[in-house]
Protein backbone atom coordinates (compact mmCIF):
# COMPACT_ATOMS: atom_id res chain seq x y z
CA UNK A 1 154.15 66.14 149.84
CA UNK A 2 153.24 69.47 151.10
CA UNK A 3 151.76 72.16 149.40
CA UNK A 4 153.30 75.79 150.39
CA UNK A 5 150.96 78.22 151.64
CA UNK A 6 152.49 80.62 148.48
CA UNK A 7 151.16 77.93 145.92
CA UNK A 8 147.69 77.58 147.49
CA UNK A 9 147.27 81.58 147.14
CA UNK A 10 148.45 81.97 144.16
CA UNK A 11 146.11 78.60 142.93
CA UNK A 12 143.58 80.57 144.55
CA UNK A 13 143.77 83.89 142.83
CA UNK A 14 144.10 82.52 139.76
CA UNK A 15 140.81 80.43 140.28
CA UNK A 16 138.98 83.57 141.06
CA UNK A 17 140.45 85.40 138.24
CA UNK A 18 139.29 82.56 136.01
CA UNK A 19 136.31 82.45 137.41
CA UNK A 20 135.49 86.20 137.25
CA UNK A 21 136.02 86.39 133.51
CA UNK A 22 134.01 83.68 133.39
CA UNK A 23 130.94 85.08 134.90
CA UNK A 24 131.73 88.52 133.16
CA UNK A 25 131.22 86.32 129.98
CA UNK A 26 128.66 84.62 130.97
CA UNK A 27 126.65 87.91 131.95
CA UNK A 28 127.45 89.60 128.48
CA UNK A 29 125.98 86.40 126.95
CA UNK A 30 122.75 87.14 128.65
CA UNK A 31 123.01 90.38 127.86
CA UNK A 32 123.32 89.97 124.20
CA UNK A 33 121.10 86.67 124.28
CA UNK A 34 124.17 85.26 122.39
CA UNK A 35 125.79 82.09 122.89
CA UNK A 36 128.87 83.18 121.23
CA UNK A 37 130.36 86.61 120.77
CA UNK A 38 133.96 85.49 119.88
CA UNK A 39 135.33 82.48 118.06
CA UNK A 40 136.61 80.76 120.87
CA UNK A 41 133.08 80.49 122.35
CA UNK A 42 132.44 77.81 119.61
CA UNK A 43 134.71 77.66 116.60
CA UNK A 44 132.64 75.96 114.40
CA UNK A 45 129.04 77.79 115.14
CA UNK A 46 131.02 81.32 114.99
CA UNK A 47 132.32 79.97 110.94
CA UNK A 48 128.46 78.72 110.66
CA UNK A 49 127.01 82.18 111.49
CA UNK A 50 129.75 83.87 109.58
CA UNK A 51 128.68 81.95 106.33
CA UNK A 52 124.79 82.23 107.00
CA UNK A 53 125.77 86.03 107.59
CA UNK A 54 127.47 86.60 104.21
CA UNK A 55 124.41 85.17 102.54
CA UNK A 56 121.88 87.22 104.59
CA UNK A 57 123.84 90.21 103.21
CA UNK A 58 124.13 89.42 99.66
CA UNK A 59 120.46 88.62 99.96
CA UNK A 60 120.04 91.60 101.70
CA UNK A 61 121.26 93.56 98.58
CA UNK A 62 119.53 91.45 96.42
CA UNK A 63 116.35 92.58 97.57
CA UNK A 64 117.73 96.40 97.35
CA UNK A 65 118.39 95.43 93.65
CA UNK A 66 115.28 93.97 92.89
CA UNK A 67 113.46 97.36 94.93
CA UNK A 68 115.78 100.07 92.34
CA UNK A 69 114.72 98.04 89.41
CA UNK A 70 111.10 97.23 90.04
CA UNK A 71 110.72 101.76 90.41
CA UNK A 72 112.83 101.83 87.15
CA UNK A 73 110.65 99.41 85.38
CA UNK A 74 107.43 101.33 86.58
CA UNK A 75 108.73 104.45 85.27
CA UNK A 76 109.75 103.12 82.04
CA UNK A 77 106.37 101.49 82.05
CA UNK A 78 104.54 104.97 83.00
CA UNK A 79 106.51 107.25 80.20
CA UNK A 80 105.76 104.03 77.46
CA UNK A 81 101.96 104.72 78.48
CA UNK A 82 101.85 107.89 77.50
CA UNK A 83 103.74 107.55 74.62
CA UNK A 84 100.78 105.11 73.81
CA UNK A 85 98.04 108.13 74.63
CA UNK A 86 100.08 110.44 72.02
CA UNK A 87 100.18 107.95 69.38
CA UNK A 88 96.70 106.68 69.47
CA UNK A 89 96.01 110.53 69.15
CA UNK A 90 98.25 111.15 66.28
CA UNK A 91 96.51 107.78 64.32
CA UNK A 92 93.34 109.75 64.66
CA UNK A 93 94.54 113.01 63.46
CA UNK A 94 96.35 111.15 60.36
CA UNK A 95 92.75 109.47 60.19
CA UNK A 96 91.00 112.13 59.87
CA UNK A 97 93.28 114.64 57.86
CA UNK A 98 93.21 111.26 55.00
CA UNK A 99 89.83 112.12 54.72
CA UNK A 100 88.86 113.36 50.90
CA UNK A 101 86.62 116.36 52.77
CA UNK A 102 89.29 118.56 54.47
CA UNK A 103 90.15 121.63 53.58
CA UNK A 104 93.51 123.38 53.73
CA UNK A 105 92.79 125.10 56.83
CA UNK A 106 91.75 122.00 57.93
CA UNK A 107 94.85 119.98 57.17
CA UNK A 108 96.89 123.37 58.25
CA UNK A 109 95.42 123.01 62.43
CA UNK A 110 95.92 118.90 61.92
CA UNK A 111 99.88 119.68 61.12
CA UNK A 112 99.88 122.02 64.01
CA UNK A 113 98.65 119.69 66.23
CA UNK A 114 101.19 116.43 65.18
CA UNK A 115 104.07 119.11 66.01
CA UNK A 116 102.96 119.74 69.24
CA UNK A 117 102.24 115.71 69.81
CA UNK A 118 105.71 115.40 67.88
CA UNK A 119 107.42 117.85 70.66
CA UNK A 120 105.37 115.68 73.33
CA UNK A 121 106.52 112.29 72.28
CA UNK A 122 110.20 113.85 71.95
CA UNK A 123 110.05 114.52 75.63
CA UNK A 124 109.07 111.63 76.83
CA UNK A 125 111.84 109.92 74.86
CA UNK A 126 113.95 111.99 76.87
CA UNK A 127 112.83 111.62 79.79
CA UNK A 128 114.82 111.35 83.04
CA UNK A 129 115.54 109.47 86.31
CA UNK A 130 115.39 110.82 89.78
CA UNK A 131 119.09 111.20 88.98
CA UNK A 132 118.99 112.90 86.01
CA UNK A 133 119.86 109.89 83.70
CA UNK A 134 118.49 109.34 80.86
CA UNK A 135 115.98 106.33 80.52
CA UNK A 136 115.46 105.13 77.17
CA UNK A 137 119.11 106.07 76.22
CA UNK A 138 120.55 102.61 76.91
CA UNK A 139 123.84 103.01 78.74
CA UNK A 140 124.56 105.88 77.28
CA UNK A 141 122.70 107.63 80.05
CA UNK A 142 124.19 110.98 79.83
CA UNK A 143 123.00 111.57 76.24
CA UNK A 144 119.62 112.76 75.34
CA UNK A 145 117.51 109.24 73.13
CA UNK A 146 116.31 112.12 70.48
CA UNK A 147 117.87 115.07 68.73
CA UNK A 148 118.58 116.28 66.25
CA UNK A 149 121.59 116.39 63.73
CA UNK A 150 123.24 119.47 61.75
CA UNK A 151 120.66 118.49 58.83
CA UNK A 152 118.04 118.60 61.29
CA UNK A 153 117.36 115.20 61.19
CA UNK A 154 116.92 112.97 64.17
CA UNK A 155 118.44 110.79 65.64
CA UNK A 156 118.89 108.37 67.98
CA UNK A 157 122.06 109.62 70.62
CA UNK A 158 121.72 106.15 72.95
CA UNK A 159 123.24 102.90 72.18
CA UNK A 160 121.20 99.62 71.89
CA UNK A 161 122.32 97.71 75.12
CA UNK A 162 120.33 97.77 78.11
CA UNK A 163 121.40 98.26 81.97
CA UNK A 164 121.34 94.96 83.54
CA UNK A 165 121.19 94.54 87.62
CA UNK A 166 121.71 91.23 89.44
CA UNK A 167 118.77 90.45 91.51
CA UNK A 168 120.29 86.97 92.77
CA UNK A 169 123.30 84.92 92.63
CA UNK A 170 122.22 84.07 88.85
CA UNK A 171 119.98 85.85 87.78
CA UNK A 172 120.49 89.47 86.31
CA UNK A 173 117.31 91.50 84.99
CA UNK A 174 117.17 94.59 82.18
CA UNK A 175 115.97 97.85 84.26
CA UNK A 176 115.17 99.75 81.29
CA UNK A 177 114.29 99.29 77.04
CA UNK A 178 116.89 101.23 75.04
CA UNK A 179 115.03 103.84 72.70
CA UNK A 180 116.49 101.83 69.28
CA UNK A 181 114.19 99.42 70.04
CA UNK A 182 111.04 101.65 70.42
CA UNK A 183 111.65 104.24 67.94
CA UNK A 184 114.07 103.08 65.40
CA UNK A 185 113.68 98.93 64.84
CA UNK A 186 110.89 99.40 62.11
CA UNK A 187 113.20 98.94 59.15
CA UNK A 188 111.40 102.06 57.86
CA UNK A 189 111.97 106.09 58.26
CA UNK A 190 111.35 106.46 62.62
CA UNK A 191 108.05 108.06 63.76
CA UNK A 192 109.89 111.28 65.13
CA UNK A 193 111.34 112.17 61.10
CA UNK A 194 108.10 110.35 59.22
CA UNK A 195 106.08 113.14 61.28
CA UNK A 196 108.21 115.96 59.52
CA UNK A 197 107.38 114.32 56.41
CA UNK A 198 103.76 113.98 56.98
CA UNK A 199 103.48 117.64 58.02
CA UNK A 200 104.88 119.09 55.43
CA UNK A 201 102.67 117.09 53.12
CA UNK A 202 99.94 118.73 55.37
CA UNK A 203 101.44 121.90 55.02
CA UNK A 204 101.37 121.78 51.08
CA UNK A 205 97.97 123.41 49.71
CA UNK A 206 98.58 121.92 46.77
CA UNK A 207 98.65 118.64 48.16
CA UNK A 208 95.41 116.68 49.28
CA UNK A 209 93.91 113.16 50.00
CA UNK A 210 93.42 110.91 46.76
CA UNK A 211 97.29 112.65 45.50
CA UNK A 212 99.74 109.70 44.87
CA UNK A 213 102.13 112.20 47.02
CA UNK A 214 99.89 112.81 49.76
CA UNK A 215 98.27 109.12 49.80
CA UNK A 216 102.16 107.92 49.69
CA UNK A 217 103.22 110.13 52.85
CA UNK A 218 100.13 109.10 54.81
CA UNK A 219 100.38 105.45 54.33
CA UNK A 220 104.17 105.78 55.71
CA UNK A 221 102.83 107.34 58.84
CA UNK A 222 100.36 104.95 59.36
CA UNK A 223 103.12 102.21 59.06
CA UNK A 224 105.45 104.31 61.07
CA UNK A 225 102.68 104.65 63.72
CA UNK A 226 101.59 100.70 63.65
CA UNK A 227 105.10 100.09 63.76
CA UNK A 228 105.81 102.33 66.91
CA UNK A 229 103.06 100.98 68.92
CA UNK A 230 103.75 97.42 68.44
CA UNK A 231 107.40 98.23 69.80
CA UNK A 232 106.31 100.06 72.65
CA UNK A 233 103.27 97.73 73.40
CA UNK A 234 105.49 94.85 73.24
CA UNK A 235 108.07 96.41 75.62
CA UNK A 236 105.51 97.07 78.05
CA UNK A 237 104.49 93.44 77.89
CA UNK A 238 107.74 92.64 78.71
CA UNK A 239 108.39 94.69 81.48
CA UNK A 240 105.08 93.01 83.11
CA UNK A 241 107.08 90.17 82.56
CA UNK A 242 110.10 91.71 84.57
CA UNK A 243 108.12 92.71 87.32
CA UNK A 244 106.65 89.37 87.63
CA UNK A 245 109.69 87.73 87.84
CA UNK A 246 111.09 90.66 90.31
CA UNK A 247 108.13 89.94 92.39
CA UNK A 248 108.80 85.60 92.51
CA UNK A 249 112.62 86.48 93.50
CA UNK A 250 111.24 89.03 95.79
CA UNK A 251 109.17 86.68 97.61
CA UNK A 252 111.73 83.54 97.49
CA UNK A 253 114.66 86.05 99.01
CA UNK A 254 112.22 87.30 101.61
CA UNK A 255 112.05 83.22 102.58
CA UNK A 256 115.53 82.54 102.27
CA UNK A 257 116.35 85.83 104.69
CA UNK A 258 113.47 84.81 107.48
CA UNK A 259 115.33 81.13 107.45
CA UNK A 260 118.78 82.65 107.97
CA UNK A 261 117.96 84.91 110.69
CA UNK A 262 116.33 81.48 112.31
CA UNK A 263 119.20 79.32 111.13
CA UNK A 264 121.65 81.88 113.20
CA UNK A 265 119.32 82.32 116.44
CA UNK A 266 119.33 78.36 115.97
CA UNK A 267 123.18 78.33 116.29
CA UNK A 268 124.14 81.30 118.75
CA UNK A 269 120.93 82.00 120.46
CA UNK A 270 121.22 81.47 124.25
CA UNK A 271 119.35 79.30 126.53
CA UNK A 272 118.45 81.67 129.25
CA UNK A 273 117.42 78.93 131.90
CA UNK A 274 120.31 77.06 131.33
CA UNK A 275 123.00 80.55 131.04
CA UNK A 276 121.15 81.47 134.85
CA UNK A 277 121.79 78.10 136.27
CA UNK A 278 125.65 78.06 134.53
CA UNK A 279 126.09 81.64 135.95
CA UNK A 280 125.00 81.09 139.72
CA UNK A 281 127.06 77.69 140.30
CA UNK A 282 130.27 80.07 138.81
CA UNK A 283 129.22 82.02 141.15
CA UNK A 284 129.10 79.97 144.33
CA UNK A 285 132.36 78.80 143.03
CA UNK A 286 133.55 82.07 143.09
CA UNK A 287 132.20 82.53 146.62
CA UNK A 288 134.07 79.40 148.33
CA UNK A 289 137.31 80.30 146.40
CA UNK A 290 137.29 83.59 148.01
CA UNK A 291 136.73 82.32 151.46
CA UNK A 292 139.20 79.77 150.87
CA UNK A 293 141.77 82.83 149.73
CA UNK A 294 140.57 84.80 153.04
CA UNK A 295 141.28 81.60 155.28
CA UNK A 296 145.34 81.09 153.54
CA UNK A 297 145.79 84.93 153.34
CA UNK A 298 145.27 84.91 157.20
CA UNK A 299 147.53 81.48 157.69
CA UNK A 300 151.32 82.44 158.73
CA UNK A 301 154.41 80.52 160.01
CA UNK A 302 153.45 81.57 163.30
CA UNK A 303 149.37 79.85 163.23
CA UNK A 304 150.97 76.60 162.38
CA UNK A 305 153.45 76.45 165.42
């Protein structure tokens, strides 16, 4: 059976067609140090890397998670600190204006001084985010933790849930203490009102230590106070807590994305030596096929008379 001179150029472009793409692959693999760049290069390693991919990214955001809670935690932790200074400070004053040798003037600077702590520990209740959210406000994080009402009471403006984050696929951590917890969980009258009660005990000359009315107000505080620090001391306990945990999941996802970045090179990275050897036999193919095209494009019905 012959073969037509028309059918052994056209087999022949075609081969160096194929051939072409193929080394124009083959040279983008190198280039990339990729094995496969499209599905078709390997169906099942491209749905593998895909997969391992996915979970690098959710791990990926994971560890973003974990980074936006750990700095929320440490600012929680920093304002509950010196919430801690103010109150040891205001245990001392109440101390010390209990104290059966003050005098009115005396007790007078001590009341000035708890309003000013007062005003201090109201701010840091109210203190803000780099975003300008409220902290200790629960998720109610437009609304101030402390105000006051049109009595001029205060009150707590926050509601008692926390803002959880997910830091992995099952695991979901608190990033901040809601202020009913610190301020208003006693069962008694809050610090921020007891205070107003305590100074105006202060405030009355007529009042002193060893008064049932005076002795009555300053044991409150003193309850108020213990009652205060516990909640606040026992938050920050648990936010060590938090951060210890953050820290474990920090490390383990740090792990688990080192292993996925091997676990892909594993499946698409390219073996150079063996890519250079594939690319120059394609391309002595490619070579003979064109000198084989040169040698039929030359042949006519005339050479083979």
């Amino acid at each position: 059976m012959r073969v037509s001179n028309q059918s052994l150029y056209m087999n022949s472009l075609y081969s160096m067609q194929n051939t072409t793409a193929s080394l124009g692959d083959s040279l983008s693999k190198m280039s990339f140090g990729k094995s496969i760049l499209k599905p078709s290069d390997d169906p099942i390693g491209a749905v593998q890397v895909l997969t391992v991919q996915r979970e690098h990214a959710a791990t990926d955001q994971y560890m973003k998670n974990i980074g936006a809670v750990s700095d929320s935690l440490s600012r929680n932790e920093s304002h509950m600190s010196t919430m801690v200074d103010i109150q040891n400070r205001m245990r001392e004053i109440v101390t010390a204006a209990g104290s059966g040798t003050t005098s009115a003037e005396d007790r007078q600077a001590y009341a000035n001084e708890l309003k000013q702590l007062q005003e201090a520990m109201v701010d840091q209740a109210n203190a803000k985010d780099d975003k300008g959210n409220y902290i200790f406000s629960g998720n109610q994080t437009d609304a101030p933790a402390i105000s006051k009402d049109a009595s001029g009471n205060y009150v707590y403006g926050g509601d008692g849930n926390s803002r959880k984050v997910q830091v992995s696929d099952s695991t979901w951590i608190e990033a901040n203490t809601p202020g009913s917890e610190l301020f208003f969980s006693g069962g008694g009258d809050d610090i921020f009102n007891q205070l107003d009660d305590f100074i105006t005990v202060l405030e009355d000359p007529t009042l002193t230590p060893g008064d049932a009315a005076f002795d009555g107000e300053l044991d409150q505080m003193m309850d108020s106070l213990d009652s205060t620090l516990t909640s606040v001391t026992g938050a920050m306990t648990d936010i060590g807590g938090r951060q210890n945990s953050l820290s474990l999941m920090e490390s383990s996802h740090q792990d688990m994305q080192l292993y996925s970045e091997q676990l892909i090179g594993e499946i698409e990275g390219l073996d150079y030596a063996e890519a250079v050897t594939e690319y120059e036999t394609m391309l002595v193919a490619l070579q003979v096929t064109q000198q084989s095209y040169v040698k039929i494009s030359q042949l006519s019905l005339f050479n083979e008379l």
